[in-house]
Protein backbone atom coordinates (compact mmCIF):
# COMPACT_ATOMS: atom_id res chain seq x y z
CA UNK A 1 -0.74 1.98 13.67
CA UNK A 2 -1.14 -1.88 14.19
CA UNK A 3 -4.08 -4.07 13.55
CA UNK A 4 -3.84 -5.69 16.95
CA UNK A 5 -5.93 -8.44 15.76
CA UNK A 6 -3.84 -9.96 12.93
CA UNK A 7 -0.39 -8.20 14.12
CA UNK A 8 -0.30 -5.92 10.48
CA UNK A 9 0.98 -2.60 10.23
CA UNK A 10 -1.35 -0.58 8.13
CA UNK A 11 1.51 -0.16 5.69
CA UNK A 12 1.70 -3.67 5.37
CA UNK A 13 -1.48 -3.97 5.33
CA UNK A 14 -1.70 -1.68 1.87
CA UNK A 15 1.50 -4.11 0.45
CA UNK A 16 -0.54 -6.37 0.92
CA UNK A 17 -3.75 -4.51 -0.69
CA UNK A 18 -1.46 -3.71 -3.25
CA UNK A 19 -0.07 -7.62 -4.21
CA UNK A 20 -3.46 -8.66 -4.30
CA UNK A 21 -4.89 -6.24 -6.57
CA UNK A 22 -1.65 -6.87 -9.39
CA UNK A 23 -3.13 -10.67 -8.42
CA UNK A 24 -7.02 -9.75 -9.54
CA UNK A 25 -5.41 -8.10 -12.50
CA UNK A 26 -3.65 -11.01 -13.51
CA UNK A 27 -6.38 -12.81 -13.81
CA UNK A 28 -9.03 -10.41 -15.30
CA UNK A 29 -8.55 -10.99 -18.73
CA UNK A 30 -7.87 -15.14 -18.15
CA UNK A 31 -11.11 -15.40 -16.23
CA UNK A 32 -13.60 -14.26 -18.90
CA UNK A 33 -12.23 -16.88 -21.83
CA UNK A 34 -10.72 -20.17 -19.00
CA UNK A 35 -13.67 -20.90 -16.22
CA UNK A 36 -11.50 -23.11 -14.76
CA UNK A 37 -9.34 -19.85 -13.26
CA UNK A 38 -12.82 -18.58 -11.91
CA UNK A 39 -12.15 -20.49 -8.58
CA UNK A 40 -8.85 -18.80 -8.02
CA UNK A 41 -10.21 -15.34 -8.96
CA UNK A 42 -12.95 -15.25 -7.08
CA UNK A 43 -11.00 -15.85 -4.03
CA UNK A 44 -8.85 -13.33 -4.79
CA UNK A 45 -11.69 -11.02 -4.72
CA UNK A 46 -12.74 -11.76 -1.58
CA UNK A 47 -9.11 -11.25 0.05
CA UNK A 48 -8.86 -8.03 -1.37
CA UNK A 49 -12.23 -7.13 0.24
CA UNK A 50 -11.01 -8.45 3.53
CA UNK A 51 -7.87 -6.85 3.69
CA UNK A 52 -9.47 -3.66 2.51
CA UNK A 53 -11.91 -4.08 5.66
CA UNK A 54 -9.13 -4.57 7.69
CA UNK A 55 -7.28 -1.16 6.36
CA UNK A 56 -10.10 0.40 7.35
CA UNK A 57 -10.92 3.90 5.57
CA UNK A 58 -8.13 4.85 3.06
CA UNK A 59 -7.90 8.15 1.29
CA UNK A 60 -9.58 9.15 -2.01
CA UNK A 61 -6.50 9.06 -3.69
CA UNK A 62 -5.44 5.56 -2.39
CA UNK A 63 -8.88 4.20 -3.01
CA UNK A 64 -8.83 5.63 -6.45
CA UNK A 65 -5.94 3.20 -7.38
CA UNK A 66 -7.52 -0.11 -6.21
């Protein structure tokens, strides 16, 4: 099914859910000792909360992974 809004797939739409989340893991240890990297992780929050809007409902056992 396409998101006929942005043009996504919803299977790219999890890739994408999925490349963000490795990206809010990268910097979850970095963030707590460097504020500088704050900046860059917060924003990387709130893409993974957009594009997890934009997935709409997943299943319990994908939303148990992110």
């Amino acid at each position: 099914m396409a998101n006929k809004a942005f043009g996504f797939t919803h299977d790219e739409l999890k890739l994408l859910l999925v490349a963000v989340r490795q990206m809010r893991r990268t910097f979850e240890k970095p963030r707590k000792t460097d504020e500088s990297l704050e900046a860059y992780a917060t924003l990387y929050d709130a893409l993974f909360e957009k594009l997890l809007d934009m997935a709409g409902p997943l299943p319990e056992s994908v939303e148990e992974k992110l």
